[in-house]
Protein backbone atom coordinates (compact mmCIF):
# COMPACT_ATOMS: atom_id res chain seq x y z
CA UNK A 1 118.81 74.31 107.02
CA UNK A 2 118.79 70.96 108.23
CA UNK A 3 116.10 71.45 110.49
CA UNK A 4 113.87 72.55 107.57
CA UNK A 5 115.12 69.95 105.13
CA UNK A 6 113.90 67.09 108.13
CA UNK A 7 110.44 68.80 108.69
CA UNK A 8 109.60 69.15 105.36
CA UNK A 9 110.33 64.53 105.42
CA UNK A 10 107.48 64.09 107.98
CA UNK A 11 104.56 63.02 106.16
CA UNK A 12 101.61 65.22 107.29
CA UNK A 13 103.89 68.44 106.47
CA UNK A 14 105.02 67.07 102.85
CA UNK A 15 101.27 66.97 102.12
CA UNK A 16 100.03 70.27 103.61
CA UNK A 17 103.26 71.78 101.28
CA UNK A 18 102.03 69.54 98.62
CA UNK A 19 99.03 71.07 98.77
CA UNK A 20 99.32 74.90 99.11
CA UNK A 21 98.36 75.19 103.02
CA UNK A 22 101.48 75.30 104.99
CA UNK A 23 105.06 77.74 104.29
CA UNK A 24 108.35 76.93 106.47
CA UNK A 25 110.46 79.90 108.00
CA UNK A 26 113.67 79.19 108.81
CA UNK A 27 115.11 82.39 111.29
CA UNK A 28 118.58 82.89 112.99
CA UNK A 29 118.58 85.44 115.93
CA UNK A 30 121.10 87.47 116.35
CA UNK A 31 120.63 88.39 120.35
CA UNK A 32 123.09 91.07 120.69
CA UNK A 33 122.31 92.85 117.88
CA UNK A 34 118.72 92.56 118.07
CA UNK A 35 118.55 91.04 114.39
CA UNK A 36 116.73 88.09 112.94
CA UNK A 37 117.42 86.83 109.34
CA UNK A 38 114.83 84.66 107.45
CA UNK A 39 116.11 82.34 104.81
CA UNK A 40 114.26 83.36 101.21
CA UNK A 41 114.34 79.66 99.33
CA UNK A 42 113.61 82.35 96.17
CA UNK A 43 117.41 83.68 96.48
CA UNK A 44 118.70 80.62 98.56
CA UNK A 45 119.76 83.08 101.59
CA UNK A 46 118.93 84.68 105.00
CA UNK A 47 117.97 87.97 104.18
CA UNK A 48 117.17 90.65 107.23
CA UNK A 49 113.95 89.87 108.00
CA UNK A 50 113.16 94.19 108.73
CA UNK A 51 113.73 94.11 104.88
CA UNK A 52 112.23 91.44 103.70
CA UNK A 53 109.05 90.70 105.86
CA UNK A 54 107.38 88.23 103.47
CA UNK A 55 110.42 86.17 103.26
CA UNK A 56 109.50 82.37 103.87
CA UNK A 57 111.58 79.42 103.31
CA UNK A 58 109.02 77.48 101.34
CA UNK A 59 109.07 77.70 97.49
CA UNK A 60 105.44 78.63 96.57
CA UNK A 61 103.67 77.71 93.36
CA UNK A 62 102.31 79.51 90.97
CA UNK A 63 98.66 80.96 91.36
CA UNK A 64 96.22 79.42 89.03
C-alpha cells in the first residue's frame, strides 16, 4: 500500500489518473501456493485475483 500511495505522488502519474488514462494494481504473490491477490480500492482489500480479474487498485470515475 505504500508503494501505491508514493506512485500515485509523482507528478506525471497524478495527471494521467487525473485524467482517465492510467489504473494502479497493487499484487502480493503468494509463491508457494501459487496465488496472487490484487487489492480492489472499491472494497479496500486484496481479493484473489482468479476471482476477481478486473480488480485494480485505482478508483475509477464515473463514465460520462
Amino acid at each position: 500500500m505504500a508503494q501505491l500511495n508514493n506512485i500515485k505522488t509523482h507528478p506525471s502519474v497524478a495527471l494521467a489518473l487525473d485524467q482517465g488514462r492510467l489504473t494502479l494494481h497493487g499484487w502480493v504473490y503468494d509463491i508457494g501456493e501459487g496465488s496472487i491477490e490484487a487489492y480492489d480500492a472499491a472494497s479496500g482489500r486484496f481479493v484473489d485475483l482468479v476471482e476477481y480479474p478486473e480488480t485494480n487498485a485505482t478508483v475509477l470515475a464515473a463514465a460520462a
